[in-house]
Structures are given as C-alpha cells and as structure tokens.
Protein backbone atom coordinates (compact mmCIF):
# COMPACT_ATOMS: atom_id res chain seq x y z
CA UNK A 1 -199.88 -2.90 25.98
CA UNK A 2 -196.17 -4.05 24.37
CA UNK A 3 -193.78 -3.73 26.79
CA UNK A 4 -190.63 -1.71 26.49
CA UNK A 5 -187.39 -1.96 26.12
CA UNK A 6 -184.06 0.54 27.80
CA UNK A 7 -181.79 0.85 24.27
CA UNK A 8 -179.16 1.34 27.04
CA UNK A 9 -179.28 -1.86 28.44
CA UNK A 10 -181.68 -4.27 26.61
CA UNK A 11 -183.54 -4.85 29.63
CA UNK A 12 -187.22 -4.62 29.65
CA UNK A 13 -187.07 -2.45 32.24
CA UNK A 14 -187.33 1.45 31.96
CA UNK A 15 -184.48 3.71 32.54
CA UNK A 16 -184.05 6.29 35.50
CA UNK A 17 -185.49 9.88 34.38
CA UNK A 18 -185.47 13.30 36.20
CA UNK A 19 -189.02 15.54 35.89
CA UNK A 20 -190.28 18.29 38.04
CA UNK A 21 -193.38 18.63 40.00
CA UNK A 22 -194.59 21.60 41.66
CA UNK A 23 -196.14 20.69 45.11
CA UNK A 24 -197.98 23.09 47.23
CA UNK A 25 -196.14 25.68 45.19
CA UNK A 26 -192.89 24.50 45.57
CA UNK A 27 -190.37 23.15 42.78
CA UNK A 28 -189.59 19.69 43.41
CA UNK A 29 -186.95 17.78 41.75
CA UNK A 30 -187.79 14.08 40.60
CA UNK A 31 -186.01 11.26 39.88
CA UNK A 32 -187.94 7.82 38.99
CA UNK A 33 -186.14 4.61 39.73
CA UNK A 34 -187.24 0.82 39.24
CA UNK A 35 -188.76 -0.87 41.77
CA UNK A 36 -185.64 -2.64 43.07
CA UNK A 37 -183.95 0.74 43.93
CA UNK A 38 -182.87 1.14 47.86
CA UNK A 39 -184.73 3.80 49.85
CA UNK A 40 -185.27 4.31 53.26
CA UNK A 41 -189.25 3.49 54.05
CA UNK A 42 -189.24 5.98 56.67
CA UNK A 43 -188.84 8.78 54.25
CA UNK A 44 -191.15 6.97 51.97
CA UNK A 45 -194.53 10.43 52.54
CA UNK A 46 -196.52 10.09 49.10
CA UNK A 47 -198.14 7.51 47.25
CA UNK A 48 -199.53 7.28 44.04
CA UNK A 49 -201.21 4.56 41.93
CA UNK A 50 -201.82 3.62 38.60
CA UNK A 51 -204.81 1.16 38.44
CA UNK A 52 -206.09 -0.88 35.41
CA UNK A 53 -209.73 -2.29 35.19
CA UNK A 54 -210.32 -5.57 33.61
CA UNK A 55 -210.11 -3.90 30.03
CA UNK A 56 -206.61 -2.50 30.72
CA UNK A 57 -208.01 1.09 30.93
CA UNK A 58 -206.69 3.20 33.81
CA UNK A 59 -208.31 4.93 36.41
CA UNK A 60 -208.60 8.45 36.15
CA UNK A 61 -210.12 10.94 38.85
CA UNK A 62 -211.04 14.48 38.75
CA UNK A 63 -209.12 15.97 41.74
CA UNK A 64 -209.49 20.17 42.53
CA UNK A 65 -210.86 20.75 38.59
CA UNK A 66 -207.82 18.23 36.87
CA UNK A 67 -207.68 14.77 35.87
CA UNK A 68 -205.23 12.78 37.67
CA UNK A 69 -204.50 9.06 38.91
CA UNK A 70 -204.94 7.94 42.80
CA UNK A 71 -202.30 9.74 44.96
CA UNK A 72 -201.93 11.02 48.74
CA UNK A 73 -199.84 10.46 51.54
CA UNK A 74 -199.36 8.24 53.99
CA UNK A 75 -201.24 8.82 56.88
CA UNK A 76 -200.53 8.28 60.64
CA UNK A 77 -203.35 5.34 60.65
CA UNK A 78 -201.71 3.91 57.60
CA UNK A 79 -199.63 0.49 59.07
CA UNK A 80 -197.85 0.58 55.51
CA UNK A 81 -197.78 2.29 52.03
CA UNK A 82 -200.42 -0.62 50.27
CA UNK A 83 -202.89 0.59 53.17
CA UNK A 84 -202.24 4.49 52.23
CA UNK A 85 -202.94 3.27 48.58
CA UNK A 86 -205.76 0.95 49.26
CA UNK A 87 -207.04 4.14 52.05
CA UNK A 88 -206.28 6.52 49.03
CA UNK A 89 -208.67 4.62 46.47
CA UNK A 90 -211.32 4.20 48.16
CA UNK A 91 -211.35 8.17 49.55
CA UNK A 92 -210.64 9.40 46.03
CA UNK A 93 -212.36 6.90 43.58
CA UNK A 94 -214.59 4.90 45.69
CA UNK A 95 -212.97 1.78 44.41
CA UNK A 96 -211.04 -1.34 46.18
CA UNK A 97 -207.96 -2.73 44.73
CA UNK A 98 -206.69 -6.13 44.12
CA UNK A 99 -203.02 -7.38 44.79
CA UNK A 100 -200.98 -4.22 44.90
CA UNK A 101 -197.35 -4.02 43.54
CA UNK A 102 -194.48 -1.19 43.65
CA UNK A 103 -193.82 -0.15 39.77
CA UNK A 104 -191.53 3.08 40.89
CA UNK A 105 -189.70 4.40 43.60
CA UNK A 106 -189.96 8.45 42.96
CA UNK A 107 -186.92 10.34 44.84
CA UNK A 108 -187.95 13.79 45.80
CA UNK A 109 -185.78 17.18 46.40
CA UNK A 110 -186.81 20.73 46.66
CA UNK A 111 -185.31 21.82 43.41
CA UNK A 112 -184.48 25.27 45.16
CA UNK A 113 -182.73 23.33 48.15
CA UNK A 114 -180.84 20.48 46.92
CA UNK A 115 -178.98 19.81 50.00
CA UNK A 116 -182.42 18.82 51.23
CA UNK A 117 -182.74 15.27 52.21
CA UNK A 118 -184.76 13.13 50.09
CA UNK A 119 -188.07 12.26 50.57
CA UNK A 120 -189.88 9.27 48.12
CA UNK A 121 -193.27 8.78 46.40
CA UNK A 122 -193.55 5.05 45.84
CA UNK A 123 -195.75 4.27 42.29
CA UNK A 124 -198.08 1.27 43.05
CA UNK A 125 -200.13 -0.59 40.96
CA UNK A 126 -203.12 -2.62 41.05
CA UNK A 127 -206.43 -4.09 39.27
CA UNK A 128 -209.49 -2.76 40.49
CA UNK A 129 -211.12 -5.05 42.32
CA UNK A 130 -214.50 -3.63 43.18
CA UNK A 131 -216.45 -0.39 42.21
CA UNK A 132 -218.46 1.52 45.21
CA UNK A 133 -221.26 3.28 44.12
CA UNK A 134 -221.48 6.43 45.34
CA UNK A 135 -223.71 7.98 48.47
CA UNK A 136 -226.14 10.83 47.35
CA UNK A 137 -223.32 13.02 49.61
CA UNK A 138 -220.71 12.23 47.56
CA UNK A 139 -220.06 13.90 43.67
CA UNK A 140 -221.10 11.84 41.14
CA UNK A 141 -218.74 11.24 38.13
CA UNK A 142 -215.51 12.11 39.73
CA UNK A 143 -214.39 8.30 38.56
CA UNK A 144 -213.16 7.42 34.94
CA UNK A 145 -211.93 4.83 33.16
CA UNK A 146 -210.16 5.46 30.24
CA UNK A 147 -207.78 4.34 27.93
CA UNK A 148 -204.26 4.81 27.77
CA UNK A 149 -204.79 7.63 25.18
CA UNK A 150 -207.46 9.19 25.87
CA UNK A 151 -206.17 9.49 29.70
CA UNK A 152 -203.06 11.16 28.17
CA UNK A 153 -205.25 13.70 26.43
CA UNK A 154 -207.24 14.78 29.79
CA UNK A 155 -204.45 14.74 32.11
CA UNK A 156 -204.49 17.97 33.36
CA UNK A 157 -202.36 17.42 36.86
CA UNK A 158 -199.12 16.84 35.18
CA UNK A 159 -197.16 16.53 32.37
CA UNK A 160 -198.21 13.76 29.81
CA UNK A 161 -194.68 12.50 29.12
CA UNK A 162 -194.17 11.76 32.48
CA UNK A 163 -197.32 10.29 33.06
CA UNK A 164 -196.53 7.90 29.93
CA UNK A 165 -193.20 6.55 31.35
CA UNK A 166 -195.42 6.20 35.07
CA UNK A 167 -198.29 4.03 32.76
CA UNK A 168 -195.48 1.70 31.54
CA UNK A 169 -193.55 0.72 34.18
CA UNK A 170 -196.85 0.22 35.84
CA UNK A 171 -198.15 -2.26 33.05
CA UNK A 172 -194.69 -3.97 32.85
CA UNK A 173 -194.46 -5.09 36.99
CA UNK A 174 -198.38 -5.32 36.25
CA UNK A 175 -197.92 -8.06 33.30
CA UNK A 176 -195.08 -10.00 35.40
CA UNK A 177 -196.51 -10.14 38.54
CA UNK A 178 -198.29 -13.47 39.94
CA UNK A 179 -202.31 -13.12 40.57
CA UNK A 180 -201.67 -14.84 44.17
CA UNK A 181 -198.71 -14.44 46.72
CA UNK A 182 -196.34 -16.54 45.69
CA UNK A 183 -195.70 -17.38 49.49
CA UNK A 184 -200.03 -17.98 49.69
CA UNK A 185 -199.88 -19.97 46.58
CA UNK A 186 -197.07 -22.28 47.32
CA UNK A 187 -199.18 -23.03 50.49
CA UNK A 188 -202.43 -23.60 48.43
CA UNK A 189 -201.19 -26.10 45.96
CA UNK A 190 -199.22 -28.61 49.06
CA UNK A 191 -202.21 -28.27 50.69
C-alpha cells in the first residue's frame, strides 16, 4: 500500500482529523492524532486494532450483525493496552498477534458535554501471527480477511472515510517499524 503524504507539511505522516462516533448511544467527539501525541495512559479506556495477514489484507470481524476491526477496552486484568489488544484478538477473532505498535492516539469527548475530560482510544497495529480454529461452541465465520477495498465496502460499524485514514496510518507505522525490538535485537547480534 503507497504511503501518504500531509500536503500541509510534506511529512509522511497523516494529519490530525475530527469524526464522530456514537457509543452506547451517546455522541462522541473524535480527534485522531499521530502516535507521538502526549496523553495521559490512565485515561487511555478503549483499544482498537487494525491487523494485516501476511498478504496485507486486514482483519475484519462480524461484531452484533456489522463488520468491524478488533476493538474493546481495557480490562482490569489487562497489565497494559498491547495485553487488552492481544486479550481483544483472541476473544473476538480467535487470532494471536505479532509485535504490536501504536498507529493513533484517538482523543475522546462527549460531543454534548465538551467540558468533559478526555478519555483516549489508542489504534494498534499488528501482523497476525497465528489463526485459532474455532471450538464447535464458538460461531463459525465471524473472522475475515479482506482487502483494503473490499473491507471498505462491508464496513458496517462506522464510517468508511474514517476507517480509510485508521488503515493508513496503520500501514505507514506498520511499514517502518522493525520485525524485532530494537532493544532485543541489539542484544541478539553482540551476542
């Protein structure tokens, strides 16, 4: 996937954008930043990832009748927000995931109540690692993979656009980021 460019700034890096998302039937306010934006972890409640298989098609699942990526929130159990992804995969897609990375930092305000304090969804991405196959109690062909455009054409749980700008910023820290740790690998190779 080419990767793209802010005409703002000639960075490759995409530019801030505002959306809304209605959550539990409440208008919420969205702003996506880059990775590298502060935010306060503690406020840090949803998740979501974007996950490519070895093809570069995403992972889709069906979630309450709609197609959607992995999301969730963090959960008391969770130590940090790769376990709540990692915990989030393998509840919703029966799938494990390989090195994850933050693509987005999502700030989130009651659109009726903006006064509200902030809360964030952090994007993650990953390659899928390993597939689970699922137990006879489970449903069967809840799981997709699919390509870029074709996922865009089922999404049902939101709106396309937004989900396009999610999918890029996703494949650019994706494309850039090491296999290994660089900490793990420097260790490897003086070994």
């Amino acid at each position: 996937m080419p990767k793209t460019t802010d005409s703002n700034t000639g960075s490759k890096k995409g530019a801030p954008y505002v959306t809304t998302e209605t959550i539990n039937g409440q208008l919420f306010e969205l702003t996506c930043f880059e990775p590298m934006h502060p935010f306060d972890i503690l406020r840090a409640k949803r998740i979501k990832v974007i996950a490519f298989d070895d093809e570069g098609r995403i992972l889709a699942i069906r979630k309450q009748k709609k197609i959607d990526i992995i999301s969730g929130t963090t959960g008391c159990d969770d130590r940090n927000y790769k376990d709540a992804a990692r915990r989030e995969a393998r509840e919703e897609a029966n799938v494990t995931l390989g090195r994850l990375h933050l693509a987005a930092v999502i700030e989130s305000k009651p659109k009726d109540n903006p006064s509200a304090e902030a809360s964030f969804i952090l994007m993650m991405t990953a390659r899928v690692k390993g597939i689970i196959p699922y137990s006879e109690y489970q449903e069967p062909n809840k799981r997709y993979f699919l390509t870029k455009e074709k996922l865009l054409k089922r999404y049902s749980a939101g709106t396309p656009n937004d989900l396009v700008k999610l999918i890029e910023m996703a494949d650019f820290v994706l494309a850039d980021a090491p296999e290994c740790d660089p900490y793990i690998k420097s260790i490897i190779e003086n070994s």
